[in-house]
Protein backbone atom coordinates (compact mmCIF):
# COMPACT_ATOMS: atom_id res chain seq x y z
CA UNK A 1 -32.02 -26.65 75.91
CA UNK A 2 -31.23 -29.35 73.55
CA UNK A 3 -34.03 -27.63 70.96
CA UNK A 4 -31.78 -24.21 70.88
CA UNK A 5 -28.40 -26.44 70.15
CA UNK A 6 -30.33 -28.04 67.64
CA UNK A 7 -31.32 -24.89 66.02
CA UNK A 8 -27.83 -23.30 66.52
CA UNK A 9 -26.12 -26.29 64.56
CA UNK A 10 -28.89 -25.54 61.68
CA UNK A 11 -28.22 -21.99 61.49
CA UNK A 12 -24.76 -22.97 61.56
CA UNK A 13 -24.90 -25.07 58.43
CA UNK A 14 -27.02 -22.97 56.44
CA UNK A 15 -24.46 -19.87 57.17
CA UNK A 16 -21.81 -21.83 55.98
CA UNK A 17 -23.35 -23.43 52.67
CA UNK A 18 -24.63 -19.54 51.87
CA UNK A 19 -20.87 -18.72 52.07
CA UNK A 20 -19.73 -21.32 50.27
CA UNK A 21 -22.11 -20.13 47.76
CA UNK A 22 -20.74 -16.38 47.46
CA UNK A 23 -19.25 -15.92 44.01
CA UNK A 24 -20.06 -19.23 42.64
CA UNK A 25 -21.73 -18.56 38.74
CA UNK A 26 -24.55 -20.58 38.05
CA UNK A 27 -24.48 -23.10 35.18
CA UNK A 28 -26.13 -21.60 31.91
CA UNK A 29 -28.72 -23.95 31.13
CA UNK A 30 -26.61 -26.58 31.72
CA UNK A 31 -25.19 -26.37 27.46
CA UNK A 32 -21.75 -25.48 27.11
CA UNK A 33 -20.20 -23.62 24.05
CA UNK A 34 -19.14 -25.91 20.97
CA UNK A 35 -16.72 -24.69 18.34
CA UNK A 36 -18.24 -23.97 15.25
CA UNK A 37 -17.99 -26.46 12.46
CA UNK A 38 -16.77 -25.42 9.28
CA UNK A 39 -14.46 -24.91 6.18
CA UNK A 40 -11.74 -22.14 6.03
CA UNK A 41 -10.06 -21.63 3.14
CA UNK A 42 -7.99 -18.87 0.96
CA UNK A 43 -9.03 -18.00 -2.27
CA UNK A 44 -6.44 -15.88 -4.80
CA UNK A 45 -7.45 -14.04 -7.70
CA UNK A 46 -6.23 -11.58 -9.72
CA UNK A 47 -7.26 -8.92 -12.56
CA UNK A 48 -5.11 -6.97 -15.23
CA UNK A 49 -5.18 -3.21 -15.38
CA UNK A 50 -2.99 -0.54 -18.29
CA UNK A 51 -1.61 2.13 -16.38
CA UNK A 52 -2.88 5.66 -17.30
CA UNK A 53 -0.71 8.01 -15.30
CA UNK A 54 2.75 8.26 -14.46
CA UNK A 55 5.19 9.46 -12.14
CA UNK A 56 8.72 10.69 -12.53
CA UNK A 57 11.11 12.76 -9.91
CA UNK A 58 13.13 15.25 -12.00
CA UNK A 59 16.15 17.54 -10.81
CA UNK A 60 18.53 19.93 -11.14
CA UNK A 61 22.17 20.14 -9.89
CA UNK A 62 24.24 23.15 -10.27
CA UNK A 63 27.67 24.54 -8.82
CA UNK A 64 29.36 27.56 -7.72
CA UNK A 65 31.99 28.67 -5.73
CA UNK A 66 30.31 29.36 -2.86
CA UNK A 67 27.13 27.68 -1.18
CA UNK A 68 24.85 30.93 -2.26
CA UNK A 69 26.03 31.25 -5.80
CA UNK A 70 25.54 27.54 -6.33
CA UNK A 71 21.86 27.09 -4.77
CA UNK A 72 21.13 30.84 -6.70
CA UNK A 73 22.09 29.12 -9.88
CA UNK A 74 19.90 25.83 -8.93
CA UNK A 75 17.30 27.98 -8.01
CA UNK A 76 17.17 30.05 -11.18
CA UNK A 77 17.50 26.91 -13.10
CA UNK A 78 14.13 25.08 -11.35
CA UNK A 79 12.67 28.01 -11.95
CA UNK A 80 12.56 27.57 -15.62
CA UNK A 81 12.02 23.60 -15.57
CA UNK A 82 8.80 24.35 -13.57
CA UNK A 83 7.30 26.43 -15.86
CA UNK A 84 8.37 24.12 -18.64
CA UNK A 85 6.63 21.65 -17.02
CA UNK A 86 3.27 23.75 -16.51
CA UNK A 87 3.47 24.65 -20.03
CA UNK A 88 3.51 20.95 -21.46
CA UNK A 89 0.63 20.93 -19.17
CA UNK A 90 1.29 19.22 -16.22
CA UNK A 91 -1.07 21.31 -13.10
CA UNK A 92 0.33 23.35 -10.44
CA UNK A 93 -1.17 20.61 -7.89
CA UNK A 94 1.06 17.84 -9.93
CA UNK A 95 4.25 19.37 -9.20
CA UNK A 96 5.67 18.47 -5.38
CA UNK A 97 8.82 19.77 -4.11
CA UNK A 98 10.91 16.69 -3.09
CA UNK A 99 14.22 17.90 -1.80
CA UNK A 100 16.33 21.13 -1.86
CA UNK A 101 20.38 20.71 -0.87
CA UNK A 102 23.46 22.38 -1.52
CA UNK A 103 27.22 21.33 -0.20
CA UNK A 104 30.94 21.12 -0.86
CA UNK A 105 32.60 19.63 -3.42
CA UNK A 106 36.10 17.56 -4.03
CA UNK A 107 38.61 17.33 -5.53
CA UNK A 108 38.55 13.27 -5.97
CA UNK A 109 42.50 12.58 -6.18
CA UNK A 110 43.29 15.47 -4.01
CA UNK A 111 40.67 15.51 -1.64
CA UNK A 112 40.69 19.23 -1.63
CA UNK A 113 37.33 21.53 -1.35
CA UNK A 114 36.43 22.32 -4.96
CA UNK A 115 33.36 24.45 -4.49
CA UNK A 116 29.23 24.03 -4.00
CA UNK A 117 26.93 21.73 -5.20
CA UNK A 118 22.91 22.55 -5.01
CA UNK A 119 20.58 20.09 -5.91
CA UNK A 120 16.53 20.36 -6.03
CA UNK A 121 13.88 17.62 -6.92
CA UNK A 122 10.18 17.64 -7.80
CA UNK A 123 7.93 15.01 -7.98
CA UNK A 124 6.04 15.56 -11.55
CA UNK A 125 2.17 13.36 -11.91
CA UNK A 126 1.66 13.33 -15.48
CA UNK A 127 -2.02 12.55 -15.63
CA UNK A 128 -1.91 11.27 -19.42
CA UNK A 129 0.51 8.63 -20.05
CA UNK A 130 1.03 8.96 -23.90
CA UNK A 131 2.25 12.97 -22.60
CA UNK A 132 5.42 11.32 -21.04
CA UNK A 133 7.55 12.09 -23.33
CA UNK A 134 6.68 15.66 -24.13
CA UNK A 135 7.11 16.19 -20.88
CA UNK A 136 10.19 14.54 -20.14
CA UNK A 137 11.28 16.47 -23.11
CA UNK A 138 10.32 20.39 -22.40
CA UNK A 139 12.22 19.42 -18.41
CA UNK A 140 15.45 18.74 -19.96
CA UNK A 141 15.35 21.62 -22.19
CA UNK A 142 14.65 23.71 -19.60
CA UNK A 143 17.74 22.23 -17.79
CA UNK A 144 16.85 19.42 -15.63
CA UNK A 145 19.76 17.16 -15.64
CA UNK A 146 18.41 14.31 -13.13
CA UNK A 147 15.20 12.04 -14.50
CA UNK A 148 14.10 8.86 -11.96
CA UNK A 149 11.34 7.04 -13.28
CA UNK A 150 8.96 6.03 -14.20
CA UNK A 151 6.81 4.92 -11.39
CA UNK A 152 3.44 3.85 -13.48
CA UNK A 153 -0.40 3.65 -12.08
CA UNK A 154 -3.84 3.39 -12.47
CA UNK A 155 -6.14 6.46 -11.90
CA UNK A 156 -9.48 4.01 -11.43
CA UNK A 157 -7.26 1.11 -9.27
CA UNK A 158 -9.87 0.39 -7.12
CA UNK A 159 -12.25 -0.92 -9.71
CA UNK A 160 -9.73 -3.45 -10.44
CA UNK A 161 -9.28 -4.34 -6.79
CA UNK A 162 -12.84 -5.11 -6.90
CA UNK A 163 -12.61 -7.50 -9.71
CA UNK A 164 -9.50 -9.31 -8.33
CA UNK A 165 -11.52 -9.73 -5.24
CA UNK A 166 -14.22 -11.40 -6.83
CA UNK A 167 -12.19 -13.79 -8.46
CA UNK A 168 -10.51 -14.61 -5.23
CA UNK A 169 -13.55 -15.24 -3.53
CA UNK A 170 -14.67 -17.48 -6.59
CA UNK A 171 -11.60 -19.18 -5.92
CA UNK A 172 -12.52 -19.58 -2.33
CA UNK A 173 -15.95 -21.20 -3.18
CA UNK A 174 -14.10 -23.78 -5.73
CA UNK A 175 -11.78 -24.94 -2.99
CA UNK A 176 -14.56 -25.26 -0.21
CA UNK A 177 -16.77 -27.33 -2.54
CA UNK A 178 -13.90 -29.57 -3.26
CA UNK A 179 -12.93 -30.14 0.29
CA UNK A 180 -16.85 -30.86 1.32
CA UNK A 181 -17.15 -32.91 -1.60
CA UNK A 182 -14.34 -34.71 -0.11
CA UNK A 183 -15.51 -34.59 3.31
CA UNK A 184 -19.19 -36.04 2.07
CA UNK A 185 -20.72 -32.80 3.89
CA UNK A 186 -22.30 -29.28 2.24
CA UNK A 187 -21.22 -26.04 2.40
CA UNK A 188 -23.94 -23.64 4.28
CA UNK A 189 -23.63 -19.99 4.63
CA UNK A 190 -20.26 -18.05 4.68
CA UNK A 191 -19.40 -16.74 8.11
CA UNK A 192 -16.41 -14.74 8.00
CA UNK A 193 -13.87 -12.95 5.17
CA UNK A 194 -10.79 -11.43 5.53
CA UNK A 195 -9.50 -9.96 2.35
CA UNK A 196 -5.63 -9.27 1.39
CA UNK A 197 -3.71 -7.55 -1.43
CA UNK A 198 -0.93 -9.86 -2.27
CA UNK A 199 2.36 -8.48 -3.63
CA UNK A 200 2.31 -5.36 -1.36
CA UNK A 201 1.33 -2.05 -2.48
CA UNK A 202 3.76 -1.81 -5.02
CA UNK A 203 2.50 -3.42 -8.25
CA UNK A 204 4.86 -5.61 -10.74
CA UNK A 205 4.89 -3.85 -13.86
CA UNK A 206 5.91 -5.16 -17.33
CA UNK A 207 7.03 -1.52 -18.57
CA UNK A 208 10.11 1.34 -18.70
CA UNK A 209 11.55 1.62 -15.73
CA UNK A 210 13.64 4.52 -16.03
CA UNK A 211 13.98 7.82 -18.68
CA UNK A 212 17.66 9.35 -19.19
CA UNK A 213 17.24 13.28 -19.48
CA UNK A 214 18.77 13.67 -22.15
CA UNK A 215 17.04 11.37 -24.35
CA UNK A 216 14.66 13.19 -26.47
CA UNK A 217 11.25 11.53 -26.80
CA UNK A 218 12.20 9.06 -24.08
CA UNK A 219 9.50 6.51 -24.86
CA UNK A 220 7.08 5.28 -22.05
CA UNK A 221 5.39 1.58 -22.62
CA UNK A 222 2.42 1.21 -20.46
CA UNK A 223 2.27 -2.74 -20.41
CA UNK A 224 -0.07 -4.13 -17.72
CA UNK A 225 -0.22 -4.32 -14.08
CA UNK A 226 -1.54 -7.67 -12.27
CA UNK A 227 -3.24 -6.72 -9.62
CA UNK A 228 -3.37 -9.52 -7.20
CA UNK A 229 -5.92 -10.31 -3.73
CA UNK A 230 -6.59 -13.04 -1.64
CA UNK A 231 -9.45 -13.92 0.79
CA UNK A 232 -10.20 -16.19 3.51
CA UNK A 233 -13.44 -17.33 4.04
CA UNK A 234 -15.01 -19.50 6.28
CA UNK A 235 -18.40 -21.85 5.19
CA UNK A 236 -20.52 -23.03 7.13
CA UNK A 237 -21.20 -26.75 7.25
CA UNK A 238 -24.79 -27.30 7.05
């Protein structure tokens, strides 16, 4: 009798420490994880680039008395200021519509209706910069009376992203080797980068920033853009 309450309390025990058990992970070798030692910095470079191409909005704005003889005027007038455009050679897939409106006009010290204004935009790519002004010139003969530009860029940017890159990360190396010189450690193998285009993607340009339509010859200075990256890169300490 005392043999089977013996046993019972065992079975007991070893039911209980099996539950106990349930949904407890088991240690991994005993090693736990350890941050890993190194430097992190951020490296800037950058890398000069002369625009090739640029881009200008042109438009037309006519009136009428009504809404359809106004936007039939405006119409008739594009027209024209497209195929200028083509024939200073500027391609069909160069020339975006932007915007097409017509609406009322005032009277500004009466306040009183006046008649229709239309107004239509394109977006013109000129593909060759030095053709700017040729350009710029056959659209306001043809009667475009609105010029906003220009807005100047590089056909081959990327090339110059590259290079700006490269001199960010060789700015990165610099100021990891000064801060394990300082440290009294070495740099080992780079672990991570995380590049960046400083600046946005709209570049700083030193050049015209605008074209009045009725300048003839409106000239167009390229100057340079400075293309600008960063990177952050993390050495290894070996």
């Amino acid at each position: 009798m005392k043999a089977l309450r013996i046993g019972g309390v065992v079975l007991l025990v070893l039911v209980a420490a099996a539950v106990a058990g349930v949904g407890i992970p088991e240690t991994a070798g005993g090693a736990e994880s350890s941050p890993t030692q190194g430097i992190t910095v951020t490296g800037t470079g950058t890398a000069q680039a002369v625009p090739n191409e640029a881009q200008f909005s042109l438009g037309v704005t006519t009136k009428g008395g009504t809404a359809r003889e106004a936007l039939a005027a405006n119409s008739a007038r594009m027209e024209r200021v497209i195929a200028a455009l083509k024939g200073a050679g500027v391609s069909d897939k160069d020339i975006k519509t932007q915007d097409v409106s017509v609406g009322p006009t005032y009277d500004e010290e009466k306040g009183s209706p006046t008649g229709y204004a239309a107004r239509n935009s394109v977006s013109v790519r000129v593909r060759e910069l030095d053709q700017s002004s040729s350009v710029l010139d056959a659209a306001s003969r043809a009667g475009a009376n609105e010029v906003y530009g220009p807005s100047l860029t590089r056909s081959n940017r990327e090339a110059y992203e590259a290079r700006a890159l490269e001199s960010a990360f060789g700015n990165a190396r610099k100021r990891a080797e000064a801060l394990a010189d300082a440290a009294g450690v070495k740099l080992g193998r780079v672990s991570s980068i995380v590049e960046g285009f400083s600046g946005g993607p709209q570049p700083v340009w030193e050049a015209a920033r605008a074209a009045k339509a009725d300048t003839v010859g409106a000239p167009v200075e390229a100057g340079t853009e400075e293309i600008q990256a960063s990177v952050t890169v993390t050495f290894a300490i070996e």
